[in-house]
N, C-alpha and C. Protein backbone atom coordinates (compact mmCIF):
# COMPACT_ATOMS: atom_id res chain seq x y z
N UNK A 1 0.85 -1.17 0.00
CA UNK A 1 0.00 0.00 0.00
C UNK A 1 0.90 1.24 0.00
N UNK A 2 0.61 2.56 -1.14
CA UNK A 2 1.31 3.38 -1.01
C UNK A 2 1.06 4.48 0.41
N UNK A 3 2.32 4.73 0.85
CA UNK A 3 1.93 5.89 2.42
C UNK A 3 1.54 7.05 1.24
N UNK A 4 0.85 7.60 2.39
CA UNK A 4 0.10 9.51 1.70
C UNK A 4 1.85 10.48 1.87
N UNK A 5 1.54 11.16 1.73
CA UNK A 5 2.60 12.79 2.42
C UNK A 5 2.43 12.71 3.76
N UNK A 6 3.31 12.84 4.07
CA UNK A 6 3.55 13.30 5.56
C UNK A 6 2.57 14.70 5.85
N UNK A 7 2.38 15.17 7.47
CA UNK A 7 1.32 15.97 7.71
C UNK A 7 2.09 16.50 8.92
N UNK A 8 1.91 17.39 9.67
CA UNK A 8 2.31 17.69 10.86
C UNK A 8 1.15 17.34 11.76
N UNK A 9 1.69 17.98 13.08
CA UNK A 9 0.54 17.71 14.09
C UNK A 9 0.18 18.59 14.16
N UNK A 10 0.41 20.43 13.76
CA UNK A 10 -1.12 21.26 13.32
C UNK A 10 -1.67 20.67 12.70
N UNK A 11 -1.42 19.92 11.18
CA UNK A 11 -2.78 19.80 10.71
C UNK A 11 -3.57 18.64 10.52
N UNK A 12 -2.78 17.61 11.86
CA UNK A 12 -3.38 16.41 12.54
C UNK A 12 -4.75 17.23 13.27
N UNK A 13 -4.17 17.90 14.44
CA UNK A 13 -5.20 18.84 15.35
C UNK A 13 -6.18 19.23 14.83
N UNK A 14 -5.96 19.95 13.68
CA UNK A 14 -7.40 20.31 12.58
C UNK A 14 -8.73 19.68 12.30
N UNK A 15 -8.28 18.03 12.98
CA UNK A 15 -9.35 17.42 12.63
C UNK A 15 -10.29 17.38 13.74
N UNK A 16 -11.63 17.48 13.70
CA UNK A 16 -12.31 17.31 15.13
C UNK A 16 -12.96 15.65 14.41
N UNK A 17 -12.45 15.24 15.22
CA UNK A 17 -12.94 13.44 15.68
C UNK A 17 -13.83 13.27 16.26
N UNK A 18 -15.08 12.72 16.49
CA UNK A 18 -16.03 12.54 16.91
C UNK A 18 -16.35 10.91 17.08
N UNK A 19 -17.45 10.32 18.42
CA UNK A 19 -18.29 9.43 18.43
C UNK A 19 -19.43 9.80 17.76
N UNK A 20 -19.90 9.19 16.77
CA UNK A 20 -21.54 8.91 16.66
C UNK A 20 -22.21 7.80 16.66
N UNK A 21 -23.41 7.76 17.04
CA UNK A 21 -24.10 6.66 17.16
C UNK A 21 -25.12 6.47 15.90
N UNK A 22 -25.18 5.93 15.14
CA UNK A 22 -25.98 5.65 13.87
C UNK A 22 -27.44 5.24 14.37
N UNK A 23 -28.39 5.88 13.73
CA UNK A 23 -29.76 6.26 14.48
C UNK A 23 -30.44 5.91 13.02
N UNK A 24 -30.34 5.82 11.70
CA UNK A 24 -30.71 5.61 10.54
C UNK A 24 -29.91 5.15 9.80
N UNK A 25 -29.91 4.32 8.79
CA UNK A 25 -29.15 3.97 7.72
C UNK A 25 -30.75 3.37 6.68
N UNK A 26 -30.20 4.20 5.45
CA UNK A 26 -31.04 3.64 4.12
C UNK A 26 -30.12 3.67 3.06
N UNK A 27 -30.51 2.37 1.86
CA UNK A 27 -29.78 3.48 0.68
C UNK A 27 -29.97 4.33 -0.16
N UNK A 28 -29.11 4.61 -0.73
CA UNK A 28 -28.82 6.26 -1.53
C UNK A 28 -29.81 5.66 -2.55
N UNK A 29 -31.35 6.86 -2.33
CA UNK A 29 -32.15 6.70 -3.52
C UNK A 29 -31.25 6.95 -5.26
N UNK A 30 -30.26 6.96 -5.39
CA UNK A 30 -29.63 7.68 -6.14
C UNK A 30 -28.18 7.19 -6.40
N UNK A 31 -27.69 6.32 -5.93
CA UNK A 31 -26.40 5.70 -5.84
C UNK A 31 -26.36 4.08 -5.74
N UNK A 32 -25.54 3.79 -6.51
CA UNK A 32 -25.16 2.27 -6.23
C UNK A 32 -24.48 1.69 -5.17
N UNK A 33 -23.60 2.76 -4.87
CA UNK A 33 -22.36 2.39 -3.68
C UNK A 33 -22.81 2.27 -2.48
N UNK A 34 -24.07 3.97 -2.19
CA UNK A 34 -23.71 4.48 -0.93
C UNK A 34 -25.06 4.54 -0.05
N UNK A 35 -24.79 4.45 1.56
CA UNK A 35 -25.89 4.54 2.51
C UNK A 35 -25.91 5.87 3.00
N UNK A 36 -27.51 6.26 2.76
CA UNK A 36 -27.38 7.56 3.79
C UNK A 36 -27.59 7.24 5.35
N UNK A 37 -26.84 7.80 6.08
CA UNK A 37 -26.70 7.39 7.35
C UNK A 37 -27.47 9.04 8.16
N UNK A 38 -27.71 8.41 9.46
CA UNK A 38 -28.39 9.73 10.57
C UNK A 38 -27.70 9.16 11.53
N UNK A 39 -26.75 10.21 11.87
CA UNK A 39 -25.83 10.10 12.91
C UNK A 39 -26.21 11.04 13.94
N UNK A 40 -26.65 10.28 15.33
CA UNK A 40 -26.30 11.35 16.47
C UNK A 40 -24.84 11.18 17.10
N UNK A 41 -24.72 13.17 17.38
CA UNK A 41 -23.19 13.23 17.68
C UNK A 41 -23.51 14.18 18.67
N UNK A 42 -25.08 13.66 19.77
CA UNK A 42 -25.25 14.20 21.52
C UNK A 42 -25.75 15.25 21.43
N UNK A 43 -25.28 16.22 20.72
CA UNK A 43 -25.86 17.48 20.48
C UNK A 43 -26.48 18.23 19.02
N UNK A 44 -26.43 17.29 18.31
CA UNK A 44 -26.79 17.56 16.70
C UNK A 44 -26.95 15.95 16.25
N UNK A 45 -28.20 15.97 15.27
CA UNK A 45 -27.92 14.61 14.52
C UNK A 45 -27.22 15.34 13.19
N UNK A 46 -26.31 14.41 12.55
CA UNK A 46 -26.20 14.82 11.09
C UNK A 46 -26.73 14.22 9.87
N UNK A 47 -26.23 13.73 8.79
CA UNK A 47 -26.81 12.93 7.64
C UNK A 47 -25.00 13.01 6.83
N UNK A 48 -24.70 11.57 6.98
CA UNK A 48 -23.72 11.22 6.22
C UNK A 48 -23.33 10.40 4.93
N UNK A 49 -23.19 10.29 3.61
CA UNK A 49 -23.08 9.51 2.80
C UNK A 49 -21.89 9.17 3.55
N UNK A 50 -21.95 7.56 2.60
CA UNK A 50 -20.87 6.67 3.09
C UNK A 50 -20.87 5.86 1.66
N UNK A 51 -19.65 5.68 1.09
CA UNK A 51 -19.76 4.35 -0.37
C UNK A 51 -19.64 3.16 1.19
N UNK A 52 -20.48 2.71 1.26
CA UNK A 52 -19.94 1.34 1.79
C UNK A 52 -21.13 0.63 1.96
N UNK A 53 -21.85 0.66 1.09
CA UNK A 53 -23.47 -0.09 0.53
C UNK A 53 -22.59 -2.13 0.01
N UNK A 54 -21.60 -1.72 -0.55
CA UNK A 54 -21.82 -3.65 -0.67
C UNK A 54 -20.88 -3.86 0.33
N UNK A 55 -20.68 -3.98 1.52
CA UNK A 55 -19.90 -3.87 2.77
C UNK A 55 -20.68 -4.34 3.63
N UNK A 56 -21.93 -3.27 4.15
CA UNK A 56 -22.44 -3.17 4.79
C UNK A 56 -23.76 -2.94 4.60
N UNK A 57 -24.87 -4.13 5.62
CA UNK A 57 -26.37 -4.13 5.13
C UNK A 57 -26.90 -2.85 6.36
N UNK A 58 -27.33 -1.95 5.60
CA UNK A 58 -28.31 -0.61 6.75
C UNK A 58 -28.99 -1.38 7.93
N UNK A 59 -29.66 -2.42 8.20
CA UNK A 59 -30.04 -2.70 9.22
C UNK A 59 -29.24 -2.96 10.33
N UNK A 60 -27.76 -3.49 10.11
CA UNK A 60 -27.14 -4.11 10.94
C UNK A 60 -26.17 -2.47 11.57
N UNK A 61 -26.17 -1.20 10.92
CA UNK A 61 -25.74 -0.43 11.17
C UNK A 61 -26.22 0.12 11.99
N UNK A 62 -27.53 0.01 12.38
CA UNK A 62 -28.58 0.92 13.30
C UNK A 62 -27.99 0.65 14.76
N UNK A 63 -27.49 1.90 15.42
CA UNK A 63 -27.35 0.95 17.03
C UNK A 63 -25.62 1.55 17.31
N UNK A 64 -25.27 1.52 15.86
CA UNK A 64 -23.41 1.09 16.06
C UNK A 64 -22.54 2.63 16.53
N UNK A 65 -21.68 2.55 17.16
CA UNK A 65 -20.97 4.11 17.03
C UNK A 65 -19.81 3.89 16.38
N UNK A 66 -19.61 4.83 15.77
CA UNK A 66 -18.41 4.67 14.59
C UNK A 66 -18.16 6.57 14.92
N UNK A 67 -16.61 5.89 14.26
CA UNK A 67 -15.71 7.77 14.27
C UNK A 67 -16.18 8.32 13.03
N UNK A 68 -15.88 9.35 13.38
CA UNK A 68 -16.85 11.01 12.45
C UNK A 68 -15.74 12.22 12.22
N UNK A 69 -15.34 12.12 11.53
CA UNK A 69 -14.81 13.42 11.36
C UNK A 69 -15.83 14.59 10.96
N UNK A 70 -15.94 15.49 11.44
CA UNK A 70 -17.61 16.44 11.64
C UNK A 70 -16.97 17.71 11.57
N UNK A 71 -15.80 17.88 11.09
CA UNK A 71 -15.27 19.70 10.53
C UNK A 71 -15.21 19.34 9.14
N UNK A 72 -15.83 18.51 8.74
CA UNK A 72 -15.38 18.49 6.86
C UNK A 72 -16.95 19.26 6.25
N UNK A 73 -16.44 20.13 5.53
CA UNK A 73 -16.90 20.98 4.89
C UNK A 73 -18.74 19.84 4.22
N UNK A 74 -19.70 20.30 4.45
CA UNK A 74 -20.81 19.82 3.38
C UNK A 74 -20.68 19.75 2.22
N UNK A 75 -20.86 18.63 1.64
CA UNK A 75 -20.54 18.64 0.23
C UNK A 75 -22.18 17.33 -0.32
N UNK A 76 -22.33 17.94 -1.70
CA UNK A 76 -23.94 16.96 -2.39
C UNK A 76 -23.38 15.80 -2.70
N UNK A 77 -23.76 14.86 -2.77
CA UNK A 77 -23.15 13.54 -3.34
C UNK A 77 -24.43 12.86 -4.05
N UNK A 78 -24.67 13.01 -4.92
CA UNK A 78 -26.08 12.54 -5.72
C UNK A 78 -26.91 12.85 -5.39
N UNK A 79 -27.28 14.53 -5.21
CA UNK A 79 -28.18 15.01 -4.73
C UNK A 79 -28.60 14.57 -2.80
N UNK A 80 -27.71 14.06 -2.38
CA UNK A 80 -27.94 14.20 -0.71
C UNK A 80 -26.77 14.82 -0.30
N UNK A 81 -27.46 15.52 0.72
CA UNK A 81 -26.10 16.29 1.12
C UNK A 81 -25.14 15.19 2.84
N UNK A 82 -24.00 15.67 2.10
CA UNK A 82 -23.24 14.59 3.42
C UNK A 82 -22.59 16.06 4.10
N UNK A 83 -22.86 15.53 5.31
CA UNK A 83 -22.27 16.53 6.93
C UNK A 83 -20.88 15.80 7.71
N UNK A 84 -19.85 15.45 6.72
CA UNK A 84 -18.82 14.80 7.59
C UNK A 84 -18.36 13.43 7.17
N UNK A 85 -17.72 12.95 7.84
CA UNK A 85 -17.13 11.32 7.11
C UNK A 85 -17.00 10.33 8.04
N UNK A 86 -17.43 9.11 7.97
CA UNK A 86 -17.09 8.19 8.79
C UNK A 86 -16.06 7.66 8.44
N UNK A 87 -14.82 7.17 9.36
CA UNK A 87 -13.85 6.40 9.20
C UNK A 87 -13.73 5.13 9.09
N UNK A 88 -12.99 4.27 8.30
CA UNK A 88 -13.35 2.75 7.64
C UNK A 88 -11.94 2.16 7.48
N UNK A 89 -11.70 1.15 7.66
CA UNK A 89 -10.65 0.41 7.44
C UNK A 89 -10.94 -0.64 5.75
N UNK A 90 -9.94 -0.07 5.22
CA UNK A 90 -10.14 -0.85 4.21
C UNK A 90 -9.37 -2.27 3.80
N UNK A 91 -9.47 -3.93 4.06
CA UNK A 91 -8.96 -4.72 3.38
C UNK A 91 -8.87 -4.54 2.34
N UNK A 92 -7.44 -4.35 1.70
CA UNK A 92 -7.15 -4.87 0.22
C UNK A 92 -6.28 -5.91 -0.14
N UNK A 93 -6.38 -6.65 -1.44
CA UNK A 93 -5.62 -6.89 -1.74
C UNK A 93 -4.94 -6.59 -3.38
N UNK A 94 -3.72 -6.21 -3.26
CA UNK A 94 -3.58 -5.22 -4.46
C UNK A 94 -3.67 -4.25 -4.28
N UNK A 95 -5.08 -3.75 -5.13
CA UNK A 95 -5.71 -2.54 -5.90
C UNK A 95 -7.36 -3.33 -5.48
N UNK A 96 -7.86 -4.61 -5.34
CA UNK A 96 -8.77 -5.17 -4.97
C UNK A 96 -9.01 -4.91 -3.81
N UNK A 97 -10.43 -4.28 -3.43
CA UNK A 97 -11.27 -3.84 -2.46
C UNK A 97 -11.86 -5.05 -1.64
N UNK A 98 -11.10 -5.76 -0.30
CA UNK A 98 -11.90 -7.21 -0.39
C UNK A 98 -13.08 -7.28 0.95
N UNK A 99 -12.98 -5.71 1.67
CA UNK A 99 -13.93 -5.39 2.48
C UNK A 99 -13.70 -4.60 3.42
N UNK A 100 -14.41 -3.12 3.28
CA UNK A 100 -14.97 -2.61 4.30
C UNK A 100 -15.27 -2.36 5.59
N UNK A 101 -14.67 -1.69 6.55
CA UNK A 101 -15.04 -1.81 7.87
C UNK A 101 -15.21 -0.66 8.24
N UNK A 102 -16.58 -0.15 8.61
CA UNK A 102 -16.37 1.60 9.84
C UNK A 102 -16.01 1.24 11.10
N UNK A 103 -15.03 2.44 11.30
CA UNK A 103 -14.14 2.00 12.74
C UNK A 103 -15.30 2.52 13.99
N UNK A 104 -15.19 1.57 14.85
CA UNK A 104 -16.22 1.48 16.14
C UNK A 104 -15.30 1.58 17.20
N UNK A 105 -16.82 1.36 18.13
CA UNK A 105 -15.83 0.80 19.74
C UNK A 105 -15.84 -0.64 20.35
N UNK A 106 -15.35 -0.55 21.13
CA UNK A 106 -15.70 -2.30 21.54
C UNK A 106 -16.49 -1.48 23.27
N UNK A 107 -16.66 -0.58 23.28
CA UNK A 107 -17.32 -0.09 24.47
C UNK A 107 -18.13 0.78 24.39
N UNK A 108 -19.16 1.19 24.74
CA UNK A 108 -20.09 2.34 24.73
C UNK A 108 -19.67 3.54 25.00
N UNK A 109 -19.57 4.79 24.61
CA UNK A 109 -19.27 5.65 25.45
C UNK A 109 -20.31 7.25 24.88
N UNK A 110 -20.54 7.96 25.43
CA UNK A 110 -21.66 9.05 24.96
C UNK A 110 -21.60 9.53 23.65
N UNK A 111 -22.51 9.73 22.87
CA UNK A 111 -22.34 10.01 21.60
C UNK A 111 -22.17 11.50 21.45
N UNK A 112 -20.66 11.91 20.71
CA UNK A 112 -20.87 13.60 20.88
C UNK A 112 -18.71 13.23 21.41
N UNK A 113 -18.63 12.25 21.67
CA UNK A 113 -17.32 11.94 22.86
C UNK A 113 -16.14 12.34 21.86
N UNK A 114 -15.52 13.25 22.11
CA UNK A 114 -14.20 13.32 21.48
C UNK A 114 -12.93 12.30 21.22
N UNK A 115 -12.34 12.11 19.74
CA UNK A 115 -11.69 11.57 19.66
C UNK A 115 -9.94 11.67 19.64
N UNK A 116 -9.51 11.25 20.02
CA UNK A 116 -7.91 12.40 19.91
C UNK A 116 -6.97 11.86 20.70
């Protein structure tokens, strides 16, 4: 796997990390890839696209807390708008995509909980 560029730790810090707890998942009336997700993050719910529709079935997502990066700019993604990014571990092999994972906890902790 190729490494990215190097980054400092200002613009590590830049990122605000978040718990959310996934409160909805459907898929993208509009996409092949992707689930729209409703994330509470304690004090705001958001609405996140995610490509990770052949990964992951929306029902089994309902319930789960996964990391959020929640300072990334709004952007449309087939006409839904996404509020942020969930973080995912990707198996490959190669250039072959062999599965999907959004990073969780193995413990509960308040949704809204800083990551860092």
């Amino acid at each position: 796997m190729q490494t990215k560029p190097e980054i400092t730790y200002d613009d590590f810090v830049k990122l605000d990390l978040r718990i959310a707890t996934i409160v909805e998942a459907i898929t993208h009336p509009n996409a092949d890839r992707l689930l729209v997700l409703q994330v509470d993050l304690g004090e705001e719910t958001r609405q996140i696209c995610a490509g990770i529709k052949a990964y992951c079935q929306p029902q089994d997502l309902v319930g789960k807390q996964i990391v959020v990066v929640v300072n990334l700019a709004p952007r449309k993604i087939r006409g839904e708008e996404s509020n942020g990014m969930l973080l995912a571990a990707s198996h490959l092999e190669g250039e072959n995509v062999l599965d999907v994972v959004p990073l969780g906890l193995s413990k509960t902790v308040p949704a809204g909980s800083s990551v860092g």
